[in-house]
PDB file of N, CA and C in Angstrom:
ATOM      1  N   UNK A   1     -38.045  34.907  24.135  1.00  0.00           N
ATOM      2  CA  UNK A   1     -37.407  33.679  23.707  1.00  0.00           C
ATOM      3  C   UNK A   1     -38.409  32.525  23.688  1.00  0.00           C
ATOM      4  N   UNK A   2     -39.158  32.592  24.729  1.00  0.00           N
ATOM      5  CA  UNK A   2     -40.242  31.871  24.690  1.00  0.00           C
ATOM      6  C   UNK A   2     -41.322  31.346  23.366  1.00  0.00           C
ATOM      7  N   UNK A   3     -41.645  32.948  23.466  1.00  0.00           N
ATOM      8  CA  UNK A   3     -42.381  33.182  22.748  1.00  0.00           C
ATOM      9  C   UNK A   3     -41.724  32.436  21.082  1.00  0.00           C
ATOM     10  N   UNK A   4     -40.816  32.963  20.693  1.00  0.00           N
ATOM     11  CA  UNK A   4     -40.098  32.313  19.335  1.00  0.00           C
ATOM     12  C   UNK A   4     -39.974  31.025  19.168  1.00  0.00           C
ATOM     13  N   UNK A   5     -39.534  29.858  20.201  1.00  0.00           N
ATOM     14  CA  UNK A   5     -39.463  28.466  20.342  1.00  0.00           C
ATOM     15  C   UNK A   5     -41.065  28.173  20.547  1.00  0.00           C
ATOM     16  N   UNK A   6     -42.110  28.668  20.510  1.00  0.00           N
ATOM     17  CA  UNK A   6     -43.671  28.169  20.726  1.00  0.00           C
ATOM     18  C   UNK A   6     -43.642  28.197  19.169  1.00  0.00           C
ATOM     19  N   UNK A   7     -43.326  29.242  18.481  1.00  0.00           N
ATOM     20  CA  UNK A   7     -43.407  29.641  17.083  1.00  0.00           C
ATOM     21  C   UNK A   7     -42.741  28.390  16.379  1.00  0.00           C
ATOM     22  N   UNK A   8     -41.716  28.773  16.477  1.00  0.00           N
ATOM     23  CA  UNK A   8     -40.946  27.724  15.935  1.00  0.00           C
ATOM     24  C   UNK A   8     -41.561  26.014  15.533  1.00  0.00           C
ATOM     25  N   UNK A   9     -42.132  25.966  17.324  1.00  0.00           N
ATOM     26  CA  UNK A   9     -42.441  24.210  16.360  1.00  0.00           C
ATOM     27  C   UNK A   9     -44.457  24.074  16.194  1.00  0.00           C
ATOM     28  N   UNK A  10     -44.828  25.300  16.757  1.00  0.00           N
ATOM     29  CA  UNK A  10     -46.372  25.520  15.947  1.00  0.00           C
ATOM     30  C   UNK A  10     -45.834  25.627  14.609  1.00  0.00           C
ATOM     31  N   UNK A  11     -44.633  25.639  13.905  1.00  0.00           N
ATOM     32  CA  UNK A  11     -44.455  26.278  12.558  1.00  0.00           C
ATOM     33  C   UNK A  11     -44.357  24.701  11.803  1.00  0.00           C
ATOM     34  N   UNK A  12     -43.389  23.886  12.525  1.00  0.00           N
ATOM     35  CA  UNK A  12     -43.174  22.312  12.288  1.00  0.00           C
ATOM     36  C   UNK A  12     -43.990  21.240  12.250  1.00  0.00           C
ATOM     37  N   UNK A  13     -44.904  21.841  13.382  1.00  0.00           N
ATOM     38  CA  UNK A  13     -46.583  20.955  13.195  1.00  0.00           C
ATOM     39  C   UNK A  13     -47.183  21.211  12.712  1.00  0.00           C
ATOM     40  N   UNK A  14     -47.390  22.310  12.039  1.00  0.00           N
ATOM     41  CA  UNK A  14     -48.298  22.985  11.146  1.00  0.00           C
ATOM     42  C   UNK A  14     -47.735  21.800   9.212  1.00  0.00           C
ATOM     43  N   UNK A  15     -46.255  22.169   9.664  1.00  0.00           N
ATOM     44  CA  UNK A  15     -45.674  21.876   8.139  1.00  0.00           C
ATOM     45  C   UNK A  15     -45.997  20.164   7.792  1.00  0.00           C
ATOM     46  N   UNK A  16     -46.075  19.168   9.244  1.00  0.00           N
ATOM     47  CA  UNK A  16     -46.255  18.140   9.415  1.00  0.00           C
ATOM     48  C   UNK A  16     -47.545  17.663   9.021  1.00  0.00           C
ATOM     49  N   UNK A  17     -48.180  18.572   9.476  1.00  0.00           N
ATOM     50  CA  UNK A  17     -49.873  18.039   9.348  1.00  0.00           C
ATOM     51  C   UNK A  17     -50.624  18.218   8.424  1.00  0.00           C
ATOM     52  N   UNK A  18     -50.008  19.168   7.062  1.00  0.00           N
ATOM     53  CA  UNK A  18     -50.276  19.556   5.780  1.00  0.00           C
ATOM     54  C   UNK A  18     -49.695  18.755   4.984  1.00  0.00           C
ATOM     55  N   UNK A  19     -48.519  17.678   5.619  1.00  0.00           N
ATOM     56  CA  UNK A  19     -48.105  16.699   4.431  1.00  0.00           C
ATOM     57  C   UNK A  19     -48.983  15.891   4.014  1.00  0.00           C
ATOM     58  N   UNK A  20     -48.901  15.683   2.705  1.00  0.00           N
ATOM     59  CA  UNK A  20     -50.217  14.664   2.543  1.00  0.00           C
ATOM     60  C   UNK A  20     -49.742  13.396   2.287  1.00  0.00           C
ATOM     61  N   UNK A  21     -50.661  12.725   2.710  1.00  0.00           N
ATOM     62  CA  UNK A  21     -50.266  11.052   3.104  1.00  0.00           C
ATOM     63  C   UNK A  21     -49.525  10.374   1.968  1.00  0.00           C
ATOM     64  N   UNK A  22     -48.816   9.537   1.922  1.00  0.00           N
ATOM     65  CA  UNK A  22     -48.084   8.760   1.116  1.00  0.00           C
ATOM     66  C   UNK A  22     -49.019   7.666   0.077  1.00  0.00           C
ATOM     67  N   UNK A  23     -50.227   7.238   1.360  1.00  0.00           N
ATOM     68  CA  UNK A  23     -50.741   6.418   0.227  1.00  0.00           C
ATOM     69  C   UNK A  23     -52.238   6.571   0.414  1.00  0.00           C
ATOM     70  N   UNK A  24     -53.078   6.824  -0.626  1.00  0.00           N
ATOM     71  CA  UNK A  24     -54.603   6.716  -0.361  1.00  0.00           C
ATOM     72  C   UNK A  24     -55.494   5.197  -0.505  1.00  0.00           C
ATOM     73  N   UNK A  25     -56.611   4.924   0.386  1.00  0.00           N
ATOM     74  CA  UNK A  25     -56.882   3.577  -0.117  1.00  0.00           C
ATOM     75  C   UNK A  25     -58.181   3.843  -0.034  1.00  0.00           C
ATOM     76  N   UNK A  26     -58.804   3.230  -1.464  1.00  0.00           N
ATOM     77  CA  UNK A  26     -59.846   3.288  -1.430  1.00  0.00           C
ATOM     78  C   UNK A  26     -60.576   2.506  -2.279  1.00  0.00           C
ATOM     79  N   UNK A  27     -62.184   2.624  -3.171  1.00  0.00           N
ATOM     80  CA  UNK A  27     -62.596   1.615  -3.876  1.00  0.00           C
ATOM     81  C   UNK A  27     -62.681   2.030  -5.370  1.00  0.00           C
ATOM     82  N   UNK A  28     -62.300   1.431  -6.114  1.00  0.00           N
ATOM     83  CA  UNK A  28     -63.221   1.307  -7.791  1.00  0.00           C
ATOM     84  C   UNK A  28     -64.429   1.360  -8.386  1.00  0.00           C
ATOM     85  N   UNK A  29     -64.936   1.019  -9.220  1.00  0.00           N
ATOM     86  CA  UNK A  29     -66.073   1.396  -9.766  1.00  0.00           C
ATOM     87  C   UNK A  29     -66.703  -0.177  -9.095  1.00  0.00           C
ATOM     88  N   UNK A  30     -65.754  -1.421  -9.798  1.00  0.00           N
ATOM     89  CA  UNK A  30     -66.555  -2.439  -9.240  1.00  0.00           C
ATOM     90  C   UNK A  30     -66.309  -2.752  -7.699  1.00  0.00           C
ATOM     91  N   UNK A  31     -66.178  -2.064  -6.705  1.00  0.00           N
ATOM     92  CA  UNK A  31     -66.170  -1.984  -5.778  1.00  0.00           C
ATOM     93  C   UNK A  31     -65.001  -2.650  -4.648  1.00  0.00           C
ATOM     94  N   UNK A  32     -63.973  -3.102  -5.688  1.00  0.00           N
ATOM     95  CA  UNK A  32     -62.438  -3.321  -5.383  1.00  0.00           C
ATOM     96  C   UNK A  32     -61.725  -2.326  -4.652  1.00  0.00           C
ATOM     97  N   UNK A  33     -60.646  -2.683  -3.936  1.00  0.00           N
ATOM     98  CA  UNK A  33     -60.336  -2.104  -2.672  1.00  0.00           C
ATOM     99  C   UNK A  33     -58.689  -1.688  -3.682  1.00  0.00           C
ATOM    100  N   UNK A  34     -58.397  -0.266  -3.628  1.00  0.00           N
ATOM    101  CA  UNK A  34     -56.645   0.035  -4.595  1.00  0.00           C
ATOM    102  C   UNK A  34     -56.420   0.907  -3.248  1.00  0.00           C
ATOM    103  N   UNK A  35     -54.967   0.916  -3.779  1.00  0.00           N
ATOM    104  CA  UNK A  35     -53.782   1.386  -2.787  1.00  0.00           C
ATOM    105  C   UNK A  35     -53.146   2.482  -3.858  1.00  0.00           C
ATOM    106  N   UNK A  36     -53.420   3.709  -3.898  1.00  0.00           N
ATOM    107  CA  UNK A  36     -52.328   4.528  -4.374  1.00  0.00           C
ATOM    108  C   UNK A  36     -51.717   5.182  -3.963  1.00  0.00           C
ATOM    109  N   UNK A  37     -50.158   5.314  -4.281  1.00  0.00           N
ATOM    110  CA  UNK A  37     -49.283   6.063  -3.845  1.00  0.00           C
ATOM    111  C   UNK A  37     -49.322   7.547  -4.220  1.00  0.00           C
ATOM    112  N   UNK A  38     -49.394   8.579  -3.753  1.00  0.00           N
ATOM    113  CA  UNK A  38     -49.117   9.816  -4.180  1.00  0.00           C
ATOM    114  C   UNK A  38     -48.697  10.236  -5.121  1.00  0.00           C
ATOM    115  N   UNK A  39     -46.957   9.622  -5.750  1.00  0.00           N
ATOM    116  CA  UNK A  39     -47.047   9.817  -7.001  1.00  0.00           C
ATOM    117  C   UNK A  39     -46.996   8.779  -8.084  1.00  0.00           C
ATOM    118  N   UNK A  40     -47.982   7.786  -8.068  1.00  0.00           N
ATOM    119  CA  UNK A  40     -48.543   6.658  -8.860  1.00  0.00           C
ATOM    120  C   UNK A  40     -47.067   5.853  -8.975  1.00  0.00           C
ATOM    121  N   UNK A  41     -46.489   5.804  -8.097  1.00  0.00           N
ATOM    122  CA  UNK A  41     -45.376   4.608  -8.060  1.00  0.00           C
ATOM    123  C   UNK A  41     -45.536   3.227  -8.337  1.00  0.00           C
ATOM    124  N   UNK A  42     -46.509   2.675  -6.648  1.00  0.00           N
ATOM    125  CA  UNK A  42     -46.751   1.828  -5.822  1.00  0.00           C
ATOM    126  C   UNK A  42     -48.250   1.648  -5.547  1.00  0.00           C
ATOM    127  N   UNK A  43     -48.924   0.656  -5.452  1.00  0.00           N
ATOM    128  CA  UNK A  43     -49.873   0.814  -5.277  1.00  0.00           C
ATOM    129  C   UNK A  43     -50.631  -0.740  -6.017  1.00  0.00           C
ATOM    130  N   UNK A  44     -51.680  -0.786  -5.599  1.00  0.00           N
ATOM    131  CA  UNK A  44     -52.581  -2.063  -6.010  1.00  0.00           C
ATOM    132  C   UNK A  44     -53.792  -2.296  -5.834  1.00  0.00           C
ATOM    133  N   UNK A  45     -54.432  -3.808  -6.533  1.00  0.00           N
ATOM    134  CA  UNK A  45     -55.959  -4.116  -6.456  1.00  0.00           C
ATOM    135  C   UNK A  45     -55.489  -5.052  -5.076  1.00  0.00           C
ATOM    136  N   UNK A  46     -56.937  -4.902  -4.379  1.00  0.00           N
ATOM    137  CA  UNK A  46     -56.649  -5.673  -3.394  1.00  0.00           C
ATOM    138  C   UNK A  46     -58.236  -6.293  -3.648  1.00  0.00           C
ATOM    139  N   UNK A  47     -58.556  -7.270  -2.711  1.00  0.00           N
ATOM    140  CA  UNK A  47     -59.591  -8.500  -2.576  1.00  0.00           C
ATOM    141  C   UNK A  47     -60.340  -7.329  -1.442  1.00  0.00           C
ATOM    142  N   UNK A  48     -59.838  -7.112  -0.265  1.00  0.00           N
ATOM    143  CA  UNK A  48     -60.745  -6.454   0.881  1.00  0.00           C
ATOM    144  C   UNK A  48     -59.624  -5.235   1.560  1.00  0.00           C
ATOM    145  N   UNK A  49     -60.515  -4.530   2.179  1.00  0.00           N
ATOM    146  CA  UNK A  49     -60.056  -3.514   2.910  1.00  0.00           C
ATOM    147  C   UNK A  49     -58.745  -4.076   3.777  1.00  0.00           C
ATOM    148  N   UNK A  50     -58.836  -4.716   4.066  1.00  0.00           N
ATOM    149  CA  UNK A  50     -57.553  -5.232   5.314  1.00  0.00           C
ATOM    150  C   UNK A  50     -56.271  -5.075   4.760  1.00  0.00           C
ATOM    151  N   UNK A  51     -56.434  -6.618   3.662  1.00  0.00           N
ATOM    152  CA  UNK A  51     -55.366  -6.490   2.677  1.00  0.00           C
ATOM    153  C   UNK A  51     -54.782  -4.996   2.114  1.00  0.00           C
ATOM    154  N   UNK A  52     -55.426  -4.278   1.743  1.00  0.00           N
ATOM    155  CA  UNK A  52     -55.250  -2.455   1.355  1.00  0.00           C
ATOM    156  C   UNK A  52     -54.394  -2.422   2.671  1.00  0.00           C
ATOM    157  N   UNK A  53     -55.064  -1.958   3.673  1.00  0.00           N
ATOM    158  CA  UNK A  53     -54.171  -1.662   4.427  1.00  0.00           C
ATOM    159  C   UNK A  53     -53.187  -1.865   5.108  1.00  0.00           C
ATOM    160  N   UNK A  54     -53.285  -3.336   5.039  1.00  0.00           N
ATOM    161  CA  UNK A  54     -52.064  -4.195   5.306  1.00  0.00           C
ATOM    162  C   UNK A  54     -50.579  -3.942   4.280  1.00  0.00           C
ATOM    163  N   UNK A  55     -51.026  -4.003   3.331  1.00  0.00           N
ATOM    164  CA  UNK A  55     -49.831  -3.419   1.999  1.00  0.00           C
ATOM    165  C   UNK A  55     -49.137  -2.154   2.377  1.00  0.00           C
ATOM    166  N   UNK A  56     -50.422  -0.985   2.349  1.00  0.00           N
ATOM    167  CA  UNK A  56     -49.586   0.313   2.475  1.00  0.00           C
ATOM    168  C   UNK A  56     -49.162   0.714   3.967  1.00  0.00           C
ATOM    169  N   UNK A  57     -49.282  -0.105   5.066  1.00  0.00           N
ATOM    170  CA  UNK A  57     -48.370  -0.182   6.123  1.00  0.00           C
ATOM    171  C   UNK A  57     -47.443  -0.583   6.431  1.00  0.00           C
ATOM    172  N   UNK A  58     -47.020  -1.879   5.821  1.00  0.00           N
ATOM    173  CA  UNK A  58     -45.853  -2.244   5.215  1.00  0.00           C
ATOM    174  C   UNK A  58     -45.086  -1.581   4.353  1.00  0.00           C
ATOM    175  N   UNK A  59     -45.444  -1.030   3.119  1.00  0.00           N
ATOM    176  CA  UNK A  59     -44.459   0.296   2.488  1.00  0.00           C
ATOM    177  C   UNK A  59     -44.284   1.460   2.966  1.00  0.00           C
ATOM    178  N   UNK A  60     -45.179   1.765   4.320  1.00  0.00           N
ATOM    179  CA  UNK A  60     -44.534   2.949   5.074  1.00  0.00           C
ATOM    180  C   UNK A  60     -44.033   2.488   5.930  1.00  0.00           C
ATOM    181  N   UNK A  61     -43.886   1.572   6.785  1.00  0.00           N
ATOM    182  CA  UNK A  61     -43.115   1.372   8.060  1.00  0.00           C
ATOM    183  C   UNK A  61     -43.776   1.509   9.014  1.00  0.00           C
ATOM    184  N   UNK A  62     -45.295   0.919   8.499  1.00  0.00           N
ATOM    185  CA  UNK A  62     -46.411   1.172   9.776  1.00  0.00           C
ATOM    186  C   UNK A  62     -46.635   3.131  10.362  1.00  0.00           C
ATOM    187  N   UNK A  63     -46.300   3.484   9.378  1.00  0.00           N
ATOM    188  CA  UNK A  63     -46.757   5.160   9.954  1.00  0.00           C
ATOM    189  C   UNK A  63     -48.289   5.468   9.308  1.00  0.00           C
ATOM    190  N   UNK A  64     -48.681   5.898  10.618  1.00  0.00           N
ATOM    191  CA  UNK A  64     -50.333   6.124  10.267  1.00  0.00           C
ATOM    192  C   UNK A  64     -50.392   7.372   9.918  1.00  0.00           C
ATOM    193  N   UNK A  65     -48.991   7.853   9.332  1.00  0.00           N
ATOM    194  CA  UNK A  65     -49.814   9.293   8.885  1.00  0.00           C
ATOM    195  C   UNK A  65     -49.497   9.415   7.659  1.00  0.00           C
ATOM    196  N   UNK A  66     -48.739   7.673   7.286  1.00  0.00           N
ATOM    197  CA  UNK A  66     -49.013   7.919   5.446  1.00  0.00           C
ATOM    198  C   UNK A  66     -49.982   7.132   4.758  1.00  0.00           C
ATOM    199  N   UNK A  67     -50.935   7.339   5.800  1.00  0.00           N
ATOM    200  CA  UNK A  67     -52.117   6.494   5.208  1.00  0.00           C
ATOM    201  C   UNK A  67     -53.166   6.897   5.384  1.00  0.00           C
ATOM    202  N   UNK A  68     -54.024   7.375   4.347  1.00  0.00           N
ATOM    203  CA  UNK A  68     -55.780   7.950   4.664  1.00  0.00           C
ATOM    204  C   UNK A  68     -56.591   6.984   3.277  1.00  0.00           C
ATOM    205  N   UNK A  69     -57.807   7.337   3.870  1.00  0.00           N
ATOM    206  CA  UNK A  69     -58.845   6.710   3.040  1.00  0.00           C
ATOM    207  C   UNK A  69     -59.077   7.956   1.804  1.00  0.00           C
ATOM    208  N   UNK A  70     -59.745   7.479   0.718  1.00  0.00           N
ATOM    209  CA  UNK A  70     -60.633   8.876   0.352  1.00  0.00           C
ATOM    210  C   UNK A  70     -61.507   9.070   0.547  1.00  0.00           C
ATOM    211  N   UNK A  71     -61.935  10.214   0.504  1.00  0.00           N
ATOM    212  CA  UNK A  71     -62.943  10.837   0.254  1.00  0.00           C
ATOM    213  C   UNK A  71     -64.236  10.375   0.143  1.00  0.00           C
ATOM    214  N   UNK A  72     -65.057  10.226   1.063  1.00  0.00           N
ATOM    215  CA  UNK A  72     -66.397   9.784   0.933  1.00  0.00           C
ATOM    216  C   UNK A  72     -66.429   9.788  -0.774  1.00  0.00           C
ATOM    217  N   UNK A  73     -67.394   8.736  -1.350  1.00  0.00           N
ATOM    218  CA  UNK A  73     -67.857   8.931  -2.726  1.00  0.00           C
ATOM    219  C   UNK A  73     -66.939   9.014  -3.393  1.00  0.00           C
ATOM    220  N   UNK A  74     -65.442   9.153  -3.417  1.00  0.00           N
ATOM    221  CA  UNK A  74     -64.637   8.845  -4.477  1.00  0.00           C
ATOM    222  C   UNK A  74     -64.183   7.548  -5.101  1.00  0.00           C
ATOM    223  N   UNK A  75     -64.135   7.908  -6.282  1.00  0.00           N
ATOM    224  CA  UNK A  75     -63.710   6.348  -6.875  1.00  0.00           C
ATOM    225  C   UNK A  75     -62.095   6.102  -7.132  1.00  0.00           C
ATOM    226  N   UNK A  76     -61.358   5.245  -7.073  1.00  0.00           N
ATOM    227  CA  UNK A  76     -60.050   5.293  -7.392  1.00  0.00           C
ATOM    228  C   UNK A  76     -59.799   4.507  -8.527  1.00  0.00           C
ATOM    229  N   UNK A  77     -59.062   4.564  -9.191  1.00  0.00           N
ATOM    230  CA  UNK A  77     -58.420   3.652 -10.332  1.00  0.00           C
ATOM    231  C   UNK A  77     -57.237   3.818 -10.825  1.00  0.00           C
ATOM    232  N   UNK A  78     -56.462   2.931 -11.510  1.00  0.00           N
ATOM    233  CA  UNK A  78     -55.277   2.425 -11.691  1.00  0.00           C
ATOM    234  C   UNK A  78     -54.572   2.687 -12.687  1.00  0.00           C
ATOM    235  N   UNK A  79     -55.227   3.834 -13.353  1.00  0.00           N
ATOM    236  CA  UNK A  79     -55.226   4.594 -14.425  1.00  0.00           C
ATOM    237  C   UNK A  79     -53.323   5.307 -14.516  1.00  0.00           C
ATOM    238  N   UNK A  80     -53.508   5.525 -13.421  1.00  0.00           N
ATOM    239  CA  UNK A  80     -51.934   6.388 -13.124  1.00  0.00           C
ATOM    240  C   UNK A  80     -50.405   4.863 -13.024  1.00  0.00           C
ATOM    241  N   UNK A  81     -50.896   3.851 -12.747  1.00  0.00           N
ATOM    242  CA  UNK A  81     -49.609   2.903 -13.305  1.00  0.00           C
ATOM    243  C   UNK A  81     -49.904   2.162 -14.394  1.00  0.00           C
ATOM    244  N   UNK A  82     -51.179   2.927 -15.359  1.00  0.00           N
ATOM    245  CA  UNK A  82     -50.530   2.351 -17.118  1.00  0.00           C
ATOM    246  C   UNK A  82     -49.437   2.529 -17.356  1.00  0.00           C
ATOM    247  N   UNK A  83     -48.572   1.537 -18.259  1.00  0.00           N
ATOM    248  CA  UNK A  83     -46.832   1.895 -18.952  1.00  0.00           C
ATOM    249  C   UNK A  83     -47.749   3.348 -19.670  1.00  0.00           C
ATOM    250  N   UNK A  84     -46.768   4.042 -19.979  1.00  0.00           N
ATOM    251  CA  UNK A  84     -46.557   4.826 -20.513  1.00  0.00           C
ATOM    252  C   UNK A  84     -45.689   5.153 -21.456  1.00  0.00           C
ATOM    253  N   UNK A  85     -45.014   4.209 -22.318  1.00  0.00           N
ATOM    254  CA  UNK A  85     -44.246   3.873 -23.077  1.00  0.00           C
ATOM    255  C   UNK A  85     -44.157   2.645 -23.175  1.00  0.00           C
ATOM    256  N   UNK A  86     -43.791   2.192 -24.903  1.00  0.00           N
ATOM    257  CA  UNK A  86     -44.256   0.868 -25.489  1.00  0.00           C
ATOM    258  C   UNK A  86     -42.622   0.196 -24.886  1.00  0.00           C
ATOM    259  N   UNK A  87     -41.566   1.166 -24.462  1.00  0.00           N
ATOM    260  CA  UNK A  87     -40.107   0.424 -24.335  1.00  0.00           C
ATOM    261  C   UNK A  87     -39.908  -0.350 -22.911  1.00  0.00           C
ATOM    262  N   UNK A  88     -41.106  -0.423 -22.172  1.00  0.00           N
ATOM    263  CA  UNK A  88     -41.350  -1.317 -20.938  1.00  0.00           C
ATOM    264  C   UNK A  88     -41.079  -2.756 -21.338  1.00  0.00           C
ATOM    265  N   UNK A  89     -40.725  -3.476 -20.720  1.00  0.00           N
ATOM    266  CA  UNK A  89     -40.487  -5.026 -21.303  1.00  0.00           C
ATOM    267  C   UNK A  89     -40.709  -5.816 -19.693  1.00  0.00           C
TER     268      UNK A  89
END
């Protein structure tokens, strides 16, 4: 019985710790600080790092586990909240 309830929530932390973060923050080409959301919802240019993170802690509710940086050397851009249709107003 033991043994199954160890399973059980190694199975829940496992499922927890593979979620991937809600929002990534990172820089642009000209070296601007964006906030993107996972699926290009939400997100923004910011002035400095703080501000970035100040935003996407506020749209999670202060949870630090929907928030990571990228990737050494990656660039981010804003490419993913162009309209995508001319019927936006």
């Amino acid at each position: 019985m033991a043994n199954a309830l160890h399973s059980q929530r190694r199975t829940f932390h496992n499922r927890l710790a593979s979620t991937p973060a809600r929002f990534m923050i990172g820089r642009d080409r000209r070296g601007s600080w964006i906030v993107q959301d996972r699926e290009g919802l939400v997100g923004g240019l910011f002035r400095n790092e703080a501000a970035a993170l100040h935003f996407a802690a506020e749209e999670c509710n202060h949870n630090p586990a929907d928030i990571c940086h990228a990737p050494e050397g990656a660039v981010l851009d804003l490419d993913g909240f162009a309209p995508t249709s001319s019927n936006l107003h």
